[in-house]
N, C-alpha and C. Protein backbone atom coordinates (compact mmCIF):
# COMPACT_ATOMS: atom_id res chain seq x y z
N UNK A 1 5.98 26.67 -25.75
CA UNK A 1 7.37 26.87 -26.13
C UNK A 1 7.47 27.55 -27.51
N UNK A 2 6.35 27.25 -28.45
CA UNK A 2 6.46 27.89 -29.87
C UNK A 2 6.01 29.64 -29.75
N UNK A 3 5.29 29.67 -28.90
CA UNK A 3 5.36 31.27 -28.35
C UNK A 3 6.76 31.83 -28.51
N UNK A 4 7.29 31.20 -26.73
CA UNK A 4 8.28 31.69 -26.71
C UNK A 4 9.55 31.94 -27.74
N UNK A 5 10.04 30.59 -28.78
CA UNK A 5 10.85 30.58 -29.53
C UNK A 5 10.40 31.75 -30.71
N UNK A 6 9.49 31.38 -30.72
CA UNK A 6 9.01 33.01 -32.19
C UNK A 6 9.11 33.97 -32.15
N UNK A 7 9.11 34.64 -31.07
CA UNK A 7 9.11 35.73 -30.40
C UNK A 7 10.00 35.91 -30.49
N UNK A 8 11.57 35.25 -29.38
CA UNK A 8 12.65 35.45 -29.48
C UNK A 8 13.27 35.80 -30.91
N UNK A 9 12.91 34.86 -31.56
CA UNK A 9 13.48 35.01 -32.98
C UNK A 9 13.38 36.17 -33.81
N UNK A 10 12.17 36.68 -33.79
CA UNK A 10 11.41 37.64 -34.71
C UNK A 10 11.90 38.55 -34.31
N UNK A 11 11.88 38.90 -32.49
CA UNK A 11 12.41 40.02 -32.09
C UNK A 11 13.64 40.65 -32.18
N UNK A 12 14.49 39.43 -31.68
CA UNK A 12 15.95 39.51 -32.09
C UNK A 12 16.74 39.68 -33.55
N UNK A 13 15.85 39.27 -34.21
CA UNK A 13 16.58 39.27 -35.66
C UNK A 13 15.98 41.10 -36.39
N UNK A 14 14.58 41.05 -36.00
CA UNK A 14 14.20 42.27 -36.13
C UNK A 14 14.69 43.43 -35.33
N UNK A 15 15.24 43.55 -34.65
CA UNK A 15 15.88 44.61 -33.88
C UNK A 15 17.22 45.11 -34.30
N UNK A 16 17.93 44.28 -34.99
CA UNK A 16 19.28 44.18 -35.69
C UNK A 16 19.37 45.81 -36.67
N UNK A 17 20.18 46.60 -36.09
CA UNK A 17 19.96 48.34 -36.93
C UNK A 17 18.84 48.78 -36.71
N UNK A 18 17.74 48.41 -35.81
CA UNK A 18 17.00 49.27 -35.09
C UNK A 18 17.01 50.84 -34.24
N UNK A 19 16.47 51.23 -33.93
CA UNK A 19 16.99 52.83 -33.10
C UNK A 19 17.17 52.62 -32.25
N UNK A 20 16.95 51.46 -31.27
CA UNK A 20 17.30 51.22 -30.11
C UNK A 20 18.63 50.22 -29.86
N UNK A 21 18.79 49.65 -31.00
CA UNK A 21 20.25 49.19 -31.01
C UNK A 21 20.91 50.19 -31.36
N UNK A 22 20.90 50.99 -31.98
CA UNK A 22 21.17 52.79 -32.58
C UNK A 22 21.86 53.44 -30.70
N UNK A 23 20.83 53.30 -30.20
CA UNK A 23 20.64 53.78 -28.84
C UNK A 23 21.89 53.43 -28.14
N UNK A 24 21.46 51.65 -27.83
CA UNK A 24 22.51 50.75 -27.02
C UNK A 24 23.91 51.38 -27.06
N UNK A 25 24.09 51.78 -29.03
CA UNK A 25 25.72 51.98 -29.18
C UNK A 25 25.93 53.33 -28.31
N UNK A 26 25.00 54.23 -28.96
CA UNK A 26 25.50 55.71 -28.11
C UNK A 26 25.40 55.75 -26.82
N UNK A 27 24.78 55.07 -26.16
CA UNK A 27 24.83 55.07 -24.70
C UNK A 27 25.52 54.51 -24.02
N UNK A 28 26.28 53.20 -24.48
CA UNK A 28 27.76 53.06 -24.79
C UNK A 28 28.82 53.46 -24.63
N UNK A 29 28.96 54.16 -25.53
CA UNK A 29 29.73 55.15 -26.03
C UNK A 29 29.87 56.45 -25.15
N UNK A 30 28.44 57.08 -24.72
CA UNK A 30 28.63 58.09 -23.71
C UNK A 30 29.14 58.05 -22.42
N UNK A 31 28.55 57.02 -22.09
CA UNK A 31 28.67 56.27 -20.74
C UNK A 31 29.74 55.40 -20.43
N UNK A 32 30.33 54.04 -21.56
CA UNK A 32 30.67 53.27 -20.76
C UNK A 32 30.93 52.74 -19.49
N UNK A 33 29.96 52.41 -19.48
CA UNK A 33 29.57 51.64 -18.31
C UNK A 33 28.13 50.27 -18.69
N UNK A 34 28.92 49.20 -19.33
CA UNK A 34 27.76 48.51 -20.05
C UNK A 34 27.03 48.18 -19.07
N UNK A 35 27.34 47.49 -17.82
CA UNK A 35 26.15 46.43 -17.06
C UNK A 35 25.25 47.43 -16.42
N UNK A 36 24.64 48.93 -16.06
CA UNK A 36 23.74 49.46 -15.47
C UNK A 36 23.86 49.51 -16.80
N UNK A 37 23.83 49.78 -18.24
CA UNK A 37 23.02 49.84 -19.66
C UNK A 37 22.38 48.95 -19.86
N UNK A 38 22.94 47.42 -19.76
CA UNK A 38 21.90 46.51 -20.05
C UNK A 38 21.12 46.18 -19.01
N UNK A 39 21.51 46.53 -17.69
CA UNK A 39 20.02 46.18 -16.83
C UNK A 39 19.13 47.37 -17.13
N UNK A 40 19.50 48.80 -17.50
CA UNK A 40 18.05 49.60 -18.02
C UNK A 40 17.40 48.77 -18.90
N UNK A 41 18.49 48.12 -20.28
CA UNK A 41 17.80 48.20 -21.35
C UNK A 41 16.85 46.73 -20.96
N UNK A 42 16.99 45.81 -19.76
CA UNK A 42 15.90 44.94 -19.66
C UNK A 42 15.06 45.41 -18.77
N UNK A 43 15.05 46.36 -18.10
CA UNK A 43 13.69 46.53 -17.38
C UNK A 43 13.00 47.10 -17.84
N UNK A 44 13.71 48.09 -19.39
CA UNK A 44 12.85 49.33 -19.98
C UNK A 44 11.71 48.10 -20.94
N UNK A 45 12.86 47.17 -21.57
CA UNK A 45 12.28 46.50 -22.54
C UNK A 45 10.57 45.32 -21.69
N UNK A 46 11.13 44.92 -20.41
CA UNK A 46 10.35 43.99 -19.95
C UNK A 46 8.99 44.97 -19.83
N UNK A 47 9.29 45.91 -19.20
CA UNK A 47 8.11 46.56 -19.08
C UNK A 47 7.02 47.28 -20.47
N UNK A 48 7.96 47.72 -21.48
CA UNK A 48 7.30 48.04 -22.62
C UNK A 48 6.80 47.05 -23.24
N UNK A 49 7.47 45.60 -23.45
CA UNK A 49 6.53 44.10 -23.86
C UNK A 49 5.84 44.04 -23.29
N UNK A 50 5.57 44.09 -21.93
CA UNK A 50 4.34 43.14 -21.09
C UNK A 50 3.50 44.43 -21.37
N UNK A 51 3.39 45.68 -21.09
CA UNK A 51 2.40 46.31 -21.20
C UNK A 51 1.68 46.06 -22.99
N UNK A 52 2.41 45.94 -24.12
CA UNK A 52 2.29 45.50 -25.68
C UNK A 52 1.87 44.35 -24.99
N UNK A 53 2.10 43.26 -24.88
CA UNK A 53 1.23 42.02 -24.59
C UNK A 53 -0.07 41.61 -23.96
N UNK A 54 -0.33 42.50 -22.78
CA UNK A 54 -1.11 42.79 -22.53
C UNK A 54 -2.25 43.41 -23.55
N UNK A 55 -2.07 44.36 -24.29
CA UNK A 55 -2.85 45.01 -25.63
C UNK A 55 -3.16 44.32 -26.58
N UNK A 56 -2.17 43.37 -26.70
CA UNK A 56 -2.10 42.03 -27.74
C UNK A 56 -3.34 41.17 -27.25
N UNK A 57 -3.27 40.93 -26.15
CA UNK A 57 -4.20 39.95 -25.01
C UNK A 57 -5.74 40.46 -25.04
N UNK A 58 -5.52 41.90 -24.82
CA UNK A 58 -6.87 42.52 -25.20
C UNK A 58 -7.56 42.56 -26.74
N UNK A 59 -6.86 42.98 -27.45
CA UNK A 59 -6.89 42.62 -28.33
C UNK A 59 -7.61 40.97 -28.88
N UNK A 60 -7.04 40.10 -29.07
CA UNK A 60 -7.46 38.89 -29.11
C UNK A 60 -8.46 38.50 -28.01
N UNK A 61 -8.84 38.76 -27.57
CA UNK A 61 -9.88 38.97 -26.24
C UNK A 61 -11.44 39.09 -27.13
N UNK A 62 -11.14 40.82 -27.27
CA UNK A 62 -12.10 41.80 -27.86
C UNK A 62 -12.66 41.31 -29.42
N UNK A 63 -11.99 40.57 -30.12
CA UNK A 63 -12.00 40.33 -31.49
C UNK A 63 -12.56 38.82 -31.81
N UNK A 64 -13.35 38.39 -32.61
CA UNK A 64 -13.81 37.33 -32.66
C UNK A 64 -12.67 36.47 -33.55
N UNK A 65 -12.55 35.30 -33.29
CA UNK A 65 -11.50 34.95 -33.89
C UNK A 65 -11.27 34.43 -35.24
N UNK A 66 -11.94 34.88 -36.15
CA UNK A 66 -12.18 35.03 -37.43
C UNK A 66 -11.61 36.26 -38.09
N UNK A 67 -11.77 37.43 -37.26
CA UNK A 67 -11.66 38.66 -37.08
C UNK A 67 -10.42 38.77 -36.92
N UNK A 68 -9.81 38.00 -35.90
CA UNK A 68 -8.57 38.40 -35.14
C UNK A 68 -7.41 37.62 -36.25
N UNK A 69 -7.97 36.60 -36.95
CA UNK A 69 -6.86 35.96 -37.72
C UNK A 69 -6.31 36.75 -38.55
N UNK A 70 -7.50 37.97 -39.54
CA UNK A 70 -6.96 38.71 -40.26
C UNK A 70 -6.12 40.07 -39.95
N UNK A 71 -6.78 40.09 -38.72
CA UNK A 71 -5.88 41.65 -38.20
C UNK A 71 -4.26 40.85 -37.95
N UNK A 72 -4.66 40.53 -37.15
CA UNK A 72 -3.18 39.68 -37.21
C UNK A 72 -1.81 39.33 -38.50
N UNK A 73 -2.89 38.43 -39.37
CA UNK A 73 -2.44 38.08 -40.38
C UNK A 73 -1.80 39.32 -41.64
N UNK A 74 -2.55 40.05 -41.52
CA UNK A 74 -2.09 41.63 -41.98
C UNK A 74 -1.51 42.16 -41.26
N UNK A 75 -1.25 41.95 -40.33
CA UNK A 75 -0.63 42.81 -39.13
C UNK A 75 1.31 41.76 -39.77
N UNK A 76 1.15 40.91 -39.14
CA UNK A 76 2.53 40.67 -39.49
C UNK A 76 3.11 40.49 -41.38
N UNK A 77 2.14 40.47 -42.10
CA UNK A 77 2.55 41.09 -43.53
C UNK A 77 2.70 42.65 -43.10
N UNK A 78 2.17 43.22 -42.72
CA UNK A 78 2.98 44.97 -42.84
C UNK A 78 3.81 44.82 -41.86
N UNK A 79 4.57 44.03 -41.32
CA UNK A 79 5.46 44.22 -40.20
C UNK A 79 6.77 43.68 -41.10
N UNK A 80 6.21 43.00 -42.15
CA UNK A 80 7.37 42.26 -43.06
C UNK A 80 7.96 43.22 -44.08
N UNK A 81 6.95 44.22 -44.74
CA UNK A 81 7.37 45.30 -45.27
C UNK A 81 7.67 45.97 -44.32
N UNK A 82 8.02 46.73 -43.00
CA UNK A 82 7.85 47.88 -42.57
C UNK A 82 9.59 47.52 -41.82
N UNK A 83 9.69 45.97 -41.89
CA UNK A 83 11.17 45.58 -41.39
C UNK A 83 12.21 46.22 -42.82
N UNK A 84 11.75 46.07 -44.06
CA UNK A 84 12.78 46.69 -45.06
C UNK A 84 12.94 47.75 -45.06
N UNK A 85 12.73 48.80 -44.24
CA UNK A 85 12.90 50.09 -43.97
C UNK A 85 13.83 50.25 -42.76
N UNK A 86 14.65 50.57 -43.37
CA UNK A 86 15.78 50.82 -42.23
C UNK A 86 15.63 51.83 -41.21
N UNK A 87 15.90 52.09 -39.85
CA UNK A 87 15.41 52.70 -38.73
C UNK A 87 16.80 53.60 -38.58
N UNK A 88 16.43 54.88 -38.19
CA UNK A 88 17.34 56.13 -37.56
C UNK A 88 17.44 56.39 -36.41
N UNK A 89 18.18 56.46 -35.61
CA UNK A 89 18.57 56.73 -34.59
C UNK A 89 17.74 58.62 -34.33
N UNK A 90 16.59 58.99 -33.33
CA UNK A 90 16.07 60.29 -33.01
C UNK A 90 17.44 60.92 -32.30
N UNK A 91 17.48 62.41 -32.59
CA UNK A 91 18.51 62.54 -31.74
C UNK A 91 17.51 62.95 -30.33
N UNK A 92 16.43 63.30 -30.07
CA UNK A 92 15.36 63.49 -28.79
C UNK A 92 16.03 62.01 -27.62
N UNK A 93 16.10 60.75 -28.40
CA UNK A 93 16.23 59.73 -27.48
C UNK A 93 17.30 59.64 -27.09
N UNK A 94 18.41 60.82 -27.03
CA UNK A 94 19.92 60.63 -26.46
C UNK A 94 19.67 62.04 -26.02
N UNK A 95 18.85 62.98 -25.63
CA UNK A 95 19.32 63.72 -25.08
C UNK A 95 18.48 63.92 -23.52
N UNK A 96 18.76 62.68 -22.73
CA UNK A 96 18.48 62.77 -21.45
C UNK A 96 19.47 63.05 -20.54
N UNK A 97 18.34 64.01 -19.87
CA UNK A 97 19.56 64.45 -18.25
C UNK A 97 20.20 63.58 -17.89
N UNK A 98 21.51 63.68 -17.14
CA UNK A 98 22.45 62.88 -16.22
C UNK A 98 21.90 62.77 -15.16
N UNK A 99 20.80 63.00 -14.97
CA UNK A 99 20.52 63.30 -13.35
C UNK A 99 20.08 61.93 -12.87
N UNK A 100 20.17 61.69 -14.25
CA UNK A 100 18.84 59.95 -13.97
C UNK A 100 20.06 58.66 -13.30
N UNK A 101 21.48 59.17 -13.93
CA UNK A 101 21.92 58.29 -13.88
C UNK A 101 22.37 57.37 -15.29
N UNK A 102 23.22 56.00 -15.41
CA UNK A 102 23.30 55.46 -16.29
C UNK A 102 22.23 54.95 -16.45
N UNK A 103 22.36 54.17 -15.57
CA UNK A 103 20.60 53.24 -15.26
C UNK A 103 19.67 53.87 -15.47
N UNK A 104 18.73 54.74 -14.94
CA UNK A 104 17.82 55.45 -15.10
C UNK A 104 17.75 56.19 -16.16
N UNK A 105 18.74 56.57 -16.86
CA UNK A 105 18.87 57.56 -18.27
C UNK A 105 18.33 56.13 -19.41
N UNK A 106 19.03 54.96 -19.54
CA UNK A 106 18.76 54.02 -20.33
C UNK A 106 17.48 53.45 -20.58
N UNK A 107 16.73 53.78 -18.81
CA UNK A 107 15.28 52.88 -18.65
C UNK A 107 14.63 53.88 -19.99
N UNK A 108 14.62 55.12 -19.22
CA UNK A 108 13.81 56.25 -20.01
C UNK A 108 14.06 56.22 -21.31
N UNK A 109 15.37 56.29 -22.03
CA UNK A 109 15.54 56.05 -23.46
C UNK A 109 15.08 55.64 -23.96
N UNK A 110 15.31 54.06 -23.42
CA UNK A 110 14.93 52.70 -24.31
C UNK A 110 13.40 52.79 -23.88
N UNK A 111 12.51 53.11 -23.22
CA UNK A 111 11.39 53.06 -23.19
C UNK A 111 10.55 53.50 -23.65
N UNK A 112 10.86 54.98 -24.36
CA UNK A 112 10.60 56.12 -24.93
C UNK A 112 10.86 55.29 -26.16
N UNK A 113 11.90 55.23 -26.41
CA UNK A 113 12.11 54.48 -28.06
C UNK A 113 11.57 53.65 -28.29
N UNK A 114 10.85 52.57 -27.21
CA UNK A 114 10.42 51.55 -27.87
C UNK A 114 9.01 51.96 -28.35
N UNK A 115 8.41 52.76 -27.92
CA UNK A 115 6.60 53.20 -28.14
C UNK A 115 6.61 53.41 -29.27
N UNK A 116 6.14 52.85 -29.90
CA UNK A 116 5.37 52.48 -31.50
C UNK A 116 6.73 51.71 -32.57
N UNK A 117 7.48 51.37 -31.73
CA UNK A 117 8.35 50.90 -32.38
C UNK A 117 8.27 49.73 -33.02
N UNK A 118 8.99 49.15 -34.06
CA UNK A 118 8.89 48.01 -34.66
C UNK A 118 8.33 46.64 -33.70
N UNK A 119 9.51 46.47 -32.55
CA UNK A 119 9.45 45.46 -31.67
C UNK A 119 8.42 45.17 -30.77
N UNK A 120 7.56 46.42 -30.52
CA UNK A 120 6.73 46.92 -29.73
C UNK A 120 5.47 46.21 -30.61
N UNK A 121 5.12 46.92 -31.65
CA UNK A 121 3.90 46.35 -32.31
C UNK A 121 3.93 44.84 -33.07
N UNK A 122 5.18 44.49 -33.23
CA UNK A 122 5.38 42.99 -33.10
C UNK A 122 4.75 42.06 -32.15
N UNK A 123 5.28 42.91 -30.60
CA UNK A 123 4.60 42.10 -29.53
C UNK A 123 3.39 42.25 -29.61
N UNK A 124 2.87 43.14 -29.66
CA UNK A 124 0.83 43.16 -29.36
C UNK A 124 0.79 41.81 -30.40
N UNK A 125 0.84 41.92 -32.07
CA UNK A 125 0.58 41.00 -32.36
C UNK A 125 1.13 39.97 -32.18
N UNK A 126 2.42 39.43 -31.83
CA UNK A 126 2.69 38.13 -30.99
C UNK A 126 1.61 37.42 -30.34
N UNK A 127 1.18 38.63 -29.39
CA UNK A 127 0.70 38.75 -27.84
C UNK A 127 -0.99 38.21 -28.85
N UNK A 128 -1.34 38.41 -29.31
CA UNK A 128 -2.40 38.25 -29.77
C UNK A 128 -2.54 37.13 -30.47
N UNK A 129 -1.09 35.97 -31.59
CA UNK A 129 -1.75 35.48 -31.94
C UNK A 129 -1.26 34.25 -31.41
N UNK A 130 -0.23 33.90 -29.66
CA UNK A 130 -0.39 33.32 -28.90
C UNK A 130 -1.08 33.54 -27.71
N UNK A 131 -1.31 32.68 -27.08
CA UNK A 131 -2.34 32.41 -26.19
C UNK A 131 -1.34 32.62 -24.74
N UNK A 132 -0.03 32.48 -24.85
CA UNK A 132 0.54 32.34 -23.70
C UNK A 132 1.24 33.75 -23.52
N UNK A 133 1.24 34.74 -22.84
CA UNK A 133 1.46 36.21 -22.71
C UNK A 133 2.75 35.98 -22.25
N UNK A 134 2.65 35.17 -21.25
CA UNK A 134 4.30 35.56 -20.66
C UNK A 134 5.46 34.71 -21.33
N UNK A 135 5.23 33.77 -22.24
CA UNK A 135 5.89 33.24 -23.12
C UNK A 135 6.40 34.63 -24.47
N UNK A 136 5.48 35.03 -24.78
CA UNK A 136 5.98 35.99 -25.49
C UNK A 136 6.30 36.99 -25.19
N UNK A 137 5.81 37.82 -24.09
CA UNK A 137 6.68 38.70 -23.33
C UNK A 137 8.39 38.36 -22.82
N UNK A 138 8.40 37.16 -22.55
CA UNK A 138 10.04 36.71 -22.25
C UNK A 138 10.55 36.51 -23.84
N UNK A 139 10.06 35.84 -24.58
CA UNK A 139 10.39 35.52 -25.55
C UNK A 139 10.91 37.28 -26.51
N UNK A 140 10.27 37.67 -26.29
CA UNK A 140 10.20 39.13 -27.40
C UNK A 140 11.35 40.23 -26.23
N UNK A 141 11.35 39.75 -24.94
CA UNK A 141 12.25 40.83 -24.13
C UNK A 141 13.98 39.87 -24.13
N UNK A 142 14.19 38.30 -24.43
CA UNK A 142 15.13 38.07 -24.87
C UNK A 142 15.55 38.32 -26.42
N UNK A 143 14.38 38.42 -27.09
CA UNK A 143 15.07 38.78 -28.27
C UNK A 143 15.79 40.34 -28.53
N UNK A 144 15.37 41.31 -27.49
CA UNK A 144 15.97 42.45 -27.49
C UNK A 144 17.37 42.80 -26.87
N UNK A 145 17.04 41.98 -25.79
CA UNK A 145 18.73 41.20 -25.08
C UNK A 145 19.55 40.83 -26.03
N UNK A 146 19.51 39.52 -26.87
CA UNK A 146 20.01 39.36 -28.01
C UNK A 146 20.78 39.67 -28.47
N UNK A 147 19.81 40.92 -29.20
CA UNK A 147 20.31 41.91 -30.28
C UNK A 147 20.81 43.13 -29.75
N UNK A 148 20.63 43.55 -28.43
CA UNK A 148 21.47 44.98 -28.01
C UNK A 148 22.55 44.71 -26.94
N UNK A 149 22.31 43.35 -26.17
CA UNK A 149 23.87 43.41 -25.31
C UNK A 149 25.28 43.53 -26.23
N UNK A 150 24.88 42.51 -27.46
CA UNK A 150 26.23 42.78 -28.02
C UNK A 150 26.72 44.28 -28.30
N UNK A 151 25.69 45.03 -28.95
CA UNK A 151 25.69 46.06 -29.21
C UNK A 151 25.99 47.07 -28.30
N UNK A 152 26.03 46.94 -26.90
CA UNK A 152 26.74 47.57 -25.75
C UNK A 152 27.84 47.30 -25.56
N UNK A 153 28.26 45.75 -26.02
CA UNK A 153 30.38 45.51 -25.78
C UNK A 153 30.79 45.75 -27.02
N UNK A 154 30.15 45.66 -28.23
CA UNK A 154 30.78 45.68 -29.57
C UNK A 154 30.50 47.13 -30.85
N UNK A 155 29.89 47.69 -29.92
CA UNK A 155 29.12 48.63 -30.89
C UNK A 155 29.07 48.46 -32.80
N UNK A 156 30.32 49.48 -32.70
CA UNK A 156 30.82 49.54 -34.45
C UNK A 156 31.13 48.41 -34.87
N UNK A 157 31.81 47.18 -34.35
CA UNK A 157 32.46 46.50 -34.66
C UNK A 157 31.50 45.30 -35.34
N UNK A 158 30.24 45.31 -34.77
CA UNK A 158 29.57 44.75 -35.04
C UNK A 158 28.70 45.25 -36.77
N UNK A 159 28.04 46.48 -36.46
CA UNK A 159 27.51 47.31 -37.12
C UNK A 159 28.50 47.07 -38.78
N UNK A 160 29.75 46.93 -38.80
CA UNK A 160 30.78 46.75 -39.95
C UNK A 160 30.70 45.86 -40.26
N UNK A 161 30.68 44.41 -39.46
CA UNK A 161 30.73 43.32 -40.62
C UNK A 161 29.45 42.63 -40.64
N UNK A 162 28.34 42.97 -40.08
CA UNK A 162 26.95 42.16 -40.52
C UNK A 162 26.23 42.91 -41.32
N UNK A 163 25.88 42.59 -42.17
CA UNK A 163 24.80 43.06 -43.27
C UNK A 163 23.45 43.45 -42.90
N UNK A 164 23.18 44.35 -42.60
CA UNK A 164 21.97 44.93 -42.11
C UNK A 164 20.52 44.62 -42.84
N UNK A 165 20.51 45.12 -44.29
CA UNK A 165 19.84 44.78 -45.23
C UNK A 165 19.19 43.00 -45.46
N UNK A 166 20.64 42.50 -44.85
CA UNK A 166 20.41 40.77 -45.22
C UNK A 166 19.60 40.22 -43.62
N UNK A 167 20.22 40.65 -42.72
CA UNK A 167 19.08 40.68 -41.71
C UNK A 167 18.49 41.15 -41.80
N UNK A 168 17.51 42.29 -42.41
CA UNK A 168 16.40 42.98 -42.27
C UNK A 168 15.56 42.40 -43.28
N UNK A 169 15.84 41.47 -44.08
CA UNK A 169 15.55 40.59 -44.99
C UNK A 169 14.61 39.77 -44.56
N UNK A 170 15.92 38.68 -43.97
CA UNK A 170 15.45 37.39 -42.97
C UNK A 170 14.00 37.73 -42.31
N UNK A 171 14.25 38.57 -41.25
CA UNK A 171 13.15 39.54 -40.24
C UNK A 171 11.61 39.64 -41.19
N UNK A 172 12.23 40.32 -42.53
CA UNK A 172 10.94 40.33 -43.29
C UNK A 172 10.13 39.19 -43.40
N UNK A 173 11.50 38.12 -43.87
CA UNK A 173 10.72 37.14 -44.58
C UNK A 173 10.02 36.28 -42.93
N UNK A 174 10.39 36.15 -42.17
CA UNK A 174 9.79 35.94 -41.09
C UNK A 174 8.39 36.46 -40.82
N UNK A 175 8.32 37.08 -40.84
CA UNK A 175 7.47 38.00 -40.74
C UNK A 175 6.30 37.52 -41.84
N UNK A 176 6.60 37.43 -43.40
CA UNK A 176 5.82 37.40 -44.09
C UNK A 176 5.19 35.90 -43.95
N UNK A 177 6.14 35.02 -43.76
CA UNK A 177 5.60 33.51 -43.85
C UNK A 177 4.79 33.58 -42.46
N UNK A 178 4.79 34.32 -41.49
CA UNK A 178 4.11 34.24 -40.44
C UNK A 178 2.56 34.68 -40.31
N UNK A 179 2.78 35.43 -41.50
CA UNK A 179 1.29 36.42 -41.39
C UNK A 179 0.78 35.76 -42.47
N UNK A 180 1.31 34.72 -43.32
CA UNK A 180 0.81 33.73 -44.15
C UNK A 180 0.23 32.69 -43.94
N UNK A 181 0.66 32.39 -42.77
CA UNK A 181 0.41 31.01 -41.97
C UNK A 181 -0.57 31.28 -41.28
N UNK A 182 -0.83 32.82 -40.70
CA UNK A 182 -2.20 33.11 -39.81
C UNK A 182 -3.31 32.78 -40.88
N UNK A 183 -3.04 33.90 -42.17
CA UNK A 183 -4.24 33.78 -42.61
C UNK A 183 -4.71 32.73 -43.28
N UNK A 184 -4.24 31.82 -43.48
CA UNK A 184 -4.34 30.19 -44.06
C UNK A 184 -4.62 29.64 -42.60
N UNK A 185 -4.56 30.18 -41.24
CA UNK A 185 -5.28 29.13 -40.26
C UNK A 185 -4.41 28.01 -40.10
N UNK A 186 -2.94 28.47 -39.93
CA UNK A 186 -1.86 26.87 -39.79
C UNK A 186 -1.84 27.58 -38.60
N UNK A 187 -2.04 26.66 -37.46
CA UNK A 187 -2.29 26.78 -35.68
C UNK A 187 -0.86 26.57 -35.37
N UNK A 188 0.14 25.46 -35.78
CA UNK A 188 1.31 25.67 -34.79
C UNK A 188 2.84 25.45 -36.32
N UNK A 189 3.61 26.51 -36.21
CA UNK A 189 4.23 26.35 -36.76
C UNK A 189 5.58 25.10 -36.74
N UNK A 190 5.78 24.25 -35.48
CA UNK A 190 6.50 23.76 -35.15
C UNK A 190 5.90 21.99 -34.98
């Protein structure tokens, strides 16, 4: 369960002014039509976690676990700095054919956007420094739910009164006490 809840958390709070919440709004916006947006944006997302989890899995696999504490453990300290950098919306990831459809235009977006993305390399290391894959694969694909359904009914409205910076904060500091706790060898945070 501490998989799952971390994940959710990290992901969701970290995704907050992301490019793919960036995305959610304009596609939105182009489209309205939210419910084929958010079923792209969970099949794009389920599939881009589990394949990251999987890598995560290999990963921790391949690595002796002495080894793996520090990649890890560095891994989510630069994920804590790399959250205070605010994310831009590509204009490449909004300019897909209609041909696909709402649905099909969103899978491709959001799937495309997620590769090397913040949330993405979160999961490998998630995925790596729990043991349970599909806990953090659900866990890290609700936290993207989360943070972009609203962002499909609320776009701007949202974007205006939450503090981006102060969530991208939180996210950090998450992040940092996490990759603190690896490398000090604290096994369950809960």
């Amino acid at each position: 369960m501490e998989a799952f809840l971390v994940s959710t958390g990290v992901v969701a709070l970290g995704e907050m002014g992301d490019k793919t919440q960036l995305l959610a709004i304009v596609l939105a916006a182009a489209f309205r039509r939210p419910w084929p947006i958010i079923a792209g944006i969970f099949v794009a997302t389920l599939v881009n976690h589990a394949a990251a989890g999987a890598v995560g899995g290999w990963v921790a696999h391949a690595m002796g676990p002495d080894l793996l504490r520090w990649v890890i453990g560095l891994s989510f300290l630069g994920m804590a700095g790399w959250m205070l950098i605010p994310d831009k919306l590509d204009e490449d990831d909004t300019r897909l054919s209609q041909r696909f459809g709402v649905f099909g235009t969103t899978i491709v977006a959001f799937f495309l956007a997620e590769m090397g993305d913040k949330t993405q390399i979160a999961t490998v290391a998630l995925a790596a420094r729990y043991t349970d894959l599909v806990q953090v694969v659900l866990g890290t694909t609700l936290g993207m739910m989360l943070a972009n359904v609203p962002a499909v009914f609320l776009g701007d409205r949202i974007a205006k009164r939450v503090s981006m910076r102060m969530v991208h904060g939180v996210a950090a500091a998450i992040f940092a006490v996490l990759g603190i706790l690896t490398l000090f060898n604290v096994g369950h945070l809960f």
